[in-house]
C-alpha atoms as a PDB file:
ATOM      1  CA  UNK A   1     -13.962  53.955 -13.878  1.00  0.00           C
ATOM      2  CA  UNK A   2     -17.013  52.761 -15.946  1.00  0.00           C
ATOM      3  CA  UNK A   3     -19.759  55.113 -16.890  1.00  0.00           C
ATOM      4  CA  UNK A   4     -23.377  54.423 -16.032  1.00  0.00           C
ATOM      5  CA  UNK A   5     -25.068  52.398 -18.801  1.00  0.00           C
ATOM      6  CA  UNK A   6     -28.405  49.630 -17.977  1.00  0.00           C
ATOM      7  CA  UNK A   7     -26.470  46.431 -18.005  1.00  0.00           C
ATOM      8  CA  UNK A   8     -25.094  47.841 -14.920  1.00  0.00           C
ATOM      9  CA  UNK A   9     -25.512  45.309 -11.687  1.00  0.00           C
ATOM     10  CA  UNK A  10     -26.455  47.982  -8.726  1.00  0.00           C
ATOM     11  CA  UNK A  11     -26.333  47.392  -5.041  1.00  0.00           C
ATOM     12  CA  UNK A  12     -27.685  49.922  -2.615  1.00  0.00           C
ATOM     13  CA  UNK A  13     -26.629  50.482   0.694  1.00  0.00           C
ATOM     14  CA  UNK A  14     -28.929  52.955   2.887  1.00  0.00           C
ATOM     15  CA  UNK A  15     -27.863  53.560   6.044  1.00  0.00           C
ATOM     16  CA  UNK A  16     -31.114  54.797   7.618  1.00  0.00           C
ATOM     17  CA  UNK A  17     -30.217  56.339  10.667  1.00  0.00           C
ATOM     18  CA  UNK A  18     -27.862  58.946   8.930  1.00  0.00           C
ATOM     19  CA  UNK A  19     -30.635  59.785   6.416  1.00  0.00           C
ATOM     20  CA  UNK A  20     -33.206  60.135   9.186  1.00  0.00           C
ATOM     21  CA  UNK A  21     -31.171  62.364  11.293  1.00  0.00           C
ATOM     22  CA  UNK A  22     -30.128  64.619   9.015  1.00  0.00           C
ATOM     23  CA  UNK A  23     -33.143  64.734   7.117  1.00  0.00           C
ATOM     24  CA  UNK A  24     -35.301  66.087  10.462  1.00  0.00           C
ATOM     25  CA  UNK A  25     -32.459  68.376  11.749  1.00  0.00           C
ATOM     26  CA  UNK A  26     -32.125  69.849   8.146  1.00  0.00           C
ATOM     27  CA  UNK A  27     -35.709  69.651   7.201  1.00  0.00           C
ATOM     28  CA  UNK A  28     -37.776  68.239   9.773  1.00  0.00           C
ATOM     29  CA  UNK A  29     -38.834  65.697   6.845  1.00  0.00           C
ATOM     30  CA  UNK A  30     -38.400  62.294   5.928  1.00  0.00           C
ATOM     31  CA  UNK A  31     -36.795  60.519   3.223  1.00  0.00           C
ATOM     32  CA  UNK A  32     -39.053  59.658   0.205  1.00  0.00           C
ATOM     33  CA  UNK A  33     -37.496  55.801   0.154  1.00  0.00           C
ATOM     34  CA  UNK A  34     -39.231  55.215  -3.097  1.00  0.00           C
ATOM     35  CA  UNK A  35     -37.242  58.135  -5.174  1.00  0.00           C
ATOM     36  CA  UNK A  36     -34.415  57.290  -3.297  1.00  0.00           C
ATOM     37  CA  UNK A  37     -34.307  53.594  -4.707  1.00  0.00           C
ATOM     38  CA  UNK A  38     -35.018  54.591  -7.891  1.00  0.00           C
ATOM     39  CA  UNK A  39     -32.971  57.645  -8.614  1.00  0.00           C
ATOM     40  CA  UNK A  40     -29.806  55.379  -7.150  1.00  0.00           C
ATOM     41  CA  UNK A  41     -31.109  52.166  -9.551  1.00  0.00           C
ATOM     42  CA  UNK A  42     -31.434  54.477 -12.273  1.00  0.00           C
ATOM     43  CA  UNK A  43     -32.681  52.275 -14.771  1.00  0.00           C
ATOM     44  CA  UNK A  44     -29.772  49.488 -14.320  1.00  0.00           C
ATOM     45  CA  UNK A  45     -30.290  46.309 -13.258  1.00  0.00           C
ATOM     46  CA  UNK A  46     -30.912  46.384  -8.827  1.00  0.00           C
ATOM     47  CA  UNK A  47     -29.212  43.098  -7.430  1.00  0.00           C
ATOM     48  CA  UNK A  48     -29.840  43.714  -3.833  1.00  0.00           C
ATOM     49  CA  UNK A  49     -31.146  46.916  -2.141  1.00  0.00           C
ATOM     50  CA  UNK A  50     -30.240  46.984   2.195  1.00  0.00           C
ATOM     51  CA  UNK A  51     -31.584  49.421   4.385  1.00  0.00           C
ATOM     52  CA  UNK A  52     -30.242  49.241   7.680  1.00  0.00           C
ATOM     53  CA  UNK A  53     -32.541  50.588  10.584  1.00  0.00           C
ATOM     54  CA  UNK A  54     -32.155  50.492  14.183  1.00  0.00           C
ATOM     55  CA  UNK A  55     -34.885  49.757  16.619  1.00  0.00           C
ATOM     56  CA  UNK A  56     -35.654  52.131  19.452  1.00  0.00           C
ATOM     57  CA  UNK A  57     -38.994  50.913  20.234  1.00  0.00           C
ATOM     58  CA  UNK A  58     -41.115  53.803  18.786  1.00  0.00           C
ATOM     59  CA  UNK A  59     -44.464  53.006  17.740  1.00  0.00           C
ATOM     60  CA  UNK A  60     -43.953  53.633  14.185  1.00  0.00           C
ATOM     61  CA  UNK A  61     -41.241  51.797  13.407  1.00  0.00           C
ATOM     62  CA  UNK A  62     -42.337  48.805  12.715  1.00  0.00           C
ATOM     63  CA  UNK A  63     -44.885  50.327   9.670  1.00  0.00           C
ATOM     64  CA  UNK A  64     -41.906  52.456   8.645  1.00  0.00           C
ATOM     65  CA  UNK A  65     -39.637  49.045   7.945  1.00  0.00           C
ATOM     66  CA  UNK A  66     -42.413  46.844   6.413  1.00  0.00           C
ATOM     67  CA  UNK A  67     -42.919  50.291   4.106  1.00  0.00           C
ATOM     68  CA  UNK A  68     -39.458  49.950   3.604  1.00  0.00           C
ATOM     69  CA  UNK A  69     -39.799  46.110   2.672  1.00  0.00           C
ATOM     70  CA  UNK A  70     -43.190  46.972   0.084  1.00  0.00           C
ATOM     71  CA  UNK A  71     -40.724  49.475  -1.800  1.00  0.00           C
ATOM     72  CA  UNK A  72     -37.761  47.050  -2.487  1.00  0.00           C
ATOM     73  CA  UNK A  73     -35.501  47.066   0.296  1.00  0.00           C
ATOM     74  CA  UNK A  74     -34.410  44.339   2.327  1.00  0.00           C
ATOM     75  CA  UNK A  75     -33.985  45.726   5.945  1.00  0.00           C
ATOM     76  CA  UNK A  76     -31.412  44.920   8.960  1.00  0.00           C
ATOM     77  CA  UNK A  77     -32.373  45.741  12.309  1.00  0.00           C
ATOM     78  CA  UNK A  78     -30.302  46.278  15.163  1.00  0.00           C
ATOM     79  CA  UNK A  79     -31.619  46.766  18.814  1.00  0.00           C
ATOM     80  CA  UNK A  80     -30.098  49.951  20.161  1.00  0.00           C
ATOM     81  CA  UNK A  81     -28.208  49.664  23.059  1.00  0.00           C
ATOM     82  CA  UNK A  82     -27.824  51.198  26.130  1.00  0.00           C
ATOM     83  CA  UNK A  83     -25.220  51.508  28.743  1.00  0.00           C
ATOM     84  CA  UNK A  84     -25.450  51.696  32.527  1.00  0.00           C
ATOM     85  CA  UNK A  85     -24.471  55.359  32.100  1.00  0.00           C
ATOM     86  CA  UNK A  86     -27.653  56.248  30.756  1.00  0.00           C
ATOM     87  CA  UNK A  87     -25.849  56.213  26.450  1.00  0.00           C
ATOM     88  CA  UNK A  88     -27.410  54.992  24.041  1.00  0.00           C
ATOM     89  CA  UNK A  89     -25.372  53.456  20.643  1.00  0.00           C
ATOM     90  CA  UNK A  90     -26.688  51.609  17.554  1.00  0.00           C
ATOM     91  CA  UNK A  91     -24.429  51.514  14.359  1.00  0.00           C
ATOM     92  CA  UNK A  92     -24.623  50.115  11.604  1.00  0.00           C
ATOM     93  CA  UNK A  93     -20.684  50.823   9.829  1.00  0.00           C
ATOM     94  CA  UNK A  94     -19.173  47.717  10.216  1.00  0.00           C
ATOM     95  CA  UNK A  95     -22.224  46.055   9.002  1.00  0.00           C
ATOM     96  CA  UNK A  96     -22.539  47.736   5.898  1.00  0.00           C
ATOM     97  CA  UNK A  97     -18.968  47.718   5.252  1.00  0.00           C
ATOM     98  CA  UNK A  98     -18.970  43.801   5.368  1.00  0.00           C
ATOM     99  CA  UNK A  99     -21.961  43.512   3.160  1.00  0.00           C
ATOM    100  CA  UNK A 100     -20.441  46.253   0.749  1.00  0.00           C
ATOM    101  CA  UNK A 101     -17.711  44.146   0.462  1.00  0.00           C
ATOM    102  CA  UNK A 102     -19.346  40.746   0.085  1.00  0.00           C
ATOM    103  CA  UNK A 103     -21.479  42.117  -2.679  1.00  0.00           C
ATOM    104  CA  UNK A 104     -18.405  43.594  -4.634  1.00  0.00           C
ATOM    105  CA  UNK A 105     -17.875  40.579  -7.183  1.00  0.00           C
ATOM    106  CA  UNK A 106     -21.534  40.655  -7.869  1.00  0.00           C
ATOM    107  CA  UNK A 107     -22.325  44.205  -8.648  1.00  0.00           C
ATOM    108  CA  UNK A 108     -20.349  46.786 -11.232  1.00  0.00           C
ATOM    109  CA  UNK A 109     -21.850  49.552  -9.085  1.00  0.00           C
ATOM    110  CA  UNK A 110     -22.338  50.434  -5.197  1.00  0.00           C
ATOM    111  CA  UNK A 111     -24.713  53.254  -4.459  1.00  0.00           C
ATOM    112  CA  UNK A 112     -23.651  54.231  -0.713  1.00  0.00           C
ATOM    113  CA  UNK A 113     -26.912  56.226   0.562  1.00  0.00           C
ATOM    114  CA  UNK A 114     -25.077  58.015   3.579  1.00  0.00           C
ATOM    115  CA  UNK A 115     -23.482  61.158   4.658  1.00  0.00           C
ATOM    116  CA  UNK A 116     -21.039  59.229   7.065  1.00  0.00           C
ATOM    117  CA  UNK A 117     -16.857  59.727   6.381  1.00  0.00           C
ATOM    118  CA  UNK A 118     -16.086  56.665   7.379  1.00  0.00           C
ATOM    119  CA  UNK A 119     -17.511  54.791   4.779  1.00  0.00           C
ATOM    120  CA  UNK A 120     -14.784  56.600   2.148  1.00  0.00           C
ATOM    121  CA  UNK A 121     -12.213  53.613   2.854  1.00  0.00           C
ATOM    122  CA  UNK A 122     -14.493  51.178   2.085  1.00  0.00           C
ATOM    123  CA  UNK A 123     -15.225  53.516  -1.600  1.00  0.00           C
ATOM    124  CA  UNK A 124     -11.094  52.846  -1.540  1.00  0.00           C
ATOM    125  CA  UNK A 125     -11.488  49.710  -1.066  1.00  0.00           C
ATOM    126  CA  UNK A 126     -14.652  48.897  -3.788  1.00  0.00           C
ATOM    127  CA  UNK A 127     -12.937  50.988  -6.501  1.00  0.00           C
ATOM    128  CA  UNK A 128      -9.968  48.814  -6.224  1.00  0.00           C
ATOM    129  CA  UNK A 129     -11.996  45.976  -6.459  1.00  0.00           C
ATOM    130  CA  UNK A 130     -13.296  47.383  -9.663  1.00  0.00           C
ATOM    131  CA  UNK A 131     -16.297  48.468  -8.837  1.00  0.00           C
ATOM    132  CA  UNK A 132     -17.993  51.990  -9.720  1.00  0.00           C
ATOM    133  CA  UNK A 133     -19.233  53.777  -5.848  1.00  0.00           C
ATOM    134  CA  UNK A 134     -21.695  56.449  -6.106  1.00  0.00           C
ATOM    135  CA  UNK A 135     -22.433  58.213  -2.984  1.00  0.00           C
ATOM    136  CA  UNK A 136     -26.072  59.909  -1.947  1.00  0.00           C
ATOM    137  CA  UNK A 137     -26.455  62.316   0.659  1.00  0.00           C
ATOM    138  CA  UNK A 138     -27.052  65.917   2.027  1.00  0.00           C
ATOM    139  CA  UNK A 139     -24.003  68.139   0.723  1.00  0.00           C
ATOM    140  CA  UNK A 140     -24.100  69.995   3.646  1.00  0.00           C
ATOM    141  CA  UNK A 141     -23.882  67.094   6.138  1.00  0.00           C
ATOM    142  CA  UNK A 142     -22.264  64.518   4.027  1.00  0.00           C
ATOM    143  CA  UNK A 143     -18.350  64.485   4.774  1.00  0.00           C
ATOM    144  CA  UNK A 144     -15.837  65.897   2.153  1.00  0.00           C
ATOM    145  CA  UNK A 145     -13.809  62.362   2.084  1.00  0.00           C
ATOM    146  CA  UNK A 146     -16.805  60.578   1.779  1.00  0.00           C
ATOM    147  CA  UNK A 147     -17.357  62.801  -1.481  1.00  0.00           C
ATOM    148  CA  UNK A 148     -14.188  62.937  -3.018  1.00  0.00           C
ATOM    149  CA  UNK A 149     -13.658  58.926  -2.808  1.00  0.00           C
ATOM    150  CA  UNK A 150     -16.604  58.027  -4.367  1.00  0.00           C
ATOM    151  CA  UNK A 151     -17.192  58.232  -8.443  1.00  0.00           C
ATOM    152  CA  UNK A 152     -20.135  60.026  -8.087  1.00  0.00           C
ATOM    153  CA  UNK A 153     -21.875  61.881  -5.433  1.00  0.00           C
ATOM    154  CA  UNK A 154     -25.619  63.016  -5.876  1.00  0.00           C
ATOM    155  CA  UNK A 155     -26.551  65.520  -3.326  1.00  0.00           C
ATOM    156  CA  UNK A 156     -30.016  65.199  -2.296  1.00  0.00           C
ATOM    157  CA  UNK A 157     -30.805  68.755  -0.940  1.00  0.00           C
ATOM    158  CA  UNK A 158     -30.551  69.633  -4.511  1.00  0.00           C
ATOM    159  CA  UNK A 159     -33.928  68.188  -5.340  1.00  0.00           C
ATOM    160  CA  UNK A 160     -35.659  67.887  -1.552  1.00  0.00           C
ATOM    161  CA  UNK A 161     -38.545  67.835  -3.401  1.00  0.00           C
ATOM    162  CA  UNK A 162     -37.767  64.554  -4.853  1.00  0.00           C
ATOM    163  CA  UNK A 163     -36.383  62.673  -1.813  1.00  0.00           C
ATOM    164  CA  UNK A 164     -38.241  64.515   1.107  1.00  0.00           C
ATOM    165  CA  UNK A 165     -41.763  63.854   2.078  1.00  0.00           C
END
C-alpha cells in the first residue's frame, strides 16, 4: 500500500455516535472535532470530510452539528428510532459503508474515525479497490479486526489530550 505523502486525496468518515459513547464512558469527555480532522488530513489534500450524527432531541445538539459544520465536516443526521417495546436504534453502518465506497475512485486514502468491527470488510473491500484505510479510535474499545484490516490505525487514547476536550 502507498505511504502517506501531501498529494494524497483524503476522505474522512466519523461516525459520531461511536466516538461520543466511548469517549464519555472512557473519559466522560468529548471529542476535540477540530484535532480530529486535522490529525486524520494530515497535511494532504481533504476531498470530503462526513460526520454522521444521530438526533435524539437533546438541546445541544443542534449547536454541536453546526460546530461540526464551522470545523469542516459535512454532517448526516438520522432521527433515532424507537420501537413499540420501548428500544431505541439509530445507525449509521450501512450509510457510511455506501459513502466509503462511492468515494473510493476519488480519494487515495480513507480515514475511518470509529471503533466499530464491522466496518473492517468495508477496509477489505477499499484496499482492494486500491485505496490506503487508516483507522482512528480508542485502542481499548476499537475492535481487533477493525485494526488489523486497516493500513494504519492511530489510537486516540494515546494523546487524549489532543482529541478530548
Amino acid at each position: 500500500m502507498t505511504d502517506v505523502h501531501s498529494a494524497q486525496r483524503v476522505g474522512v468518515l466519523a461516525d459520531s455516535q461511536n466516538l461520543y459513547h466511548t469517549a464519555q464512558s472512557l473519559y466522560s469527555r468529548n471529542i476535540d472535532y477540530s484535532a480530529l480532522l486535522e490529525e486524520a488530513v494530515r497535511d494532504r489534500s481533504l476531498v470530503r470530510a462526513i460526520a454522521y450524527v444521530i438526533r435524539a432531541d437533546s438541546p445541544e445538539e443542534e449547536s454541536f452539528f453546526e460546530a461540526l459544520r464551522d470545523i469542516g465536516f459535512e454532517t448526516k443526521i438520522k432521527d433515532i428510532k424507537t420501537f413499540a417495546d420501548g428500544s431505541k436504534k439509530a445507525d449509521w453502518d450501512v450509510g457510511m459503508s455506501l459513502d466509503a465506497v462511492t468515494l473510493a475512485n476519488h480519494i487515495d486514502t480513507m480515514v475511518l474515525v470509529t471503533g466499530d468491527g464491522d466496518f473492517a470488510r468495508l477496509c477489505s473491500h477499499l484496499r482492494h479497490a486500491g485505496v490506503r484505510v487508516e483507522a482512528m479510535g480508542f485502542a481499548n474499545s476499537t475492535a481487533d479486526e477493525l485494526v488489523n484490516a486497516a493500513d494504519e490505525f492511530v489510537d486516540l487514547s494515546e494523546r487524549e489530550d489532543r482529541y478530548l476536550l
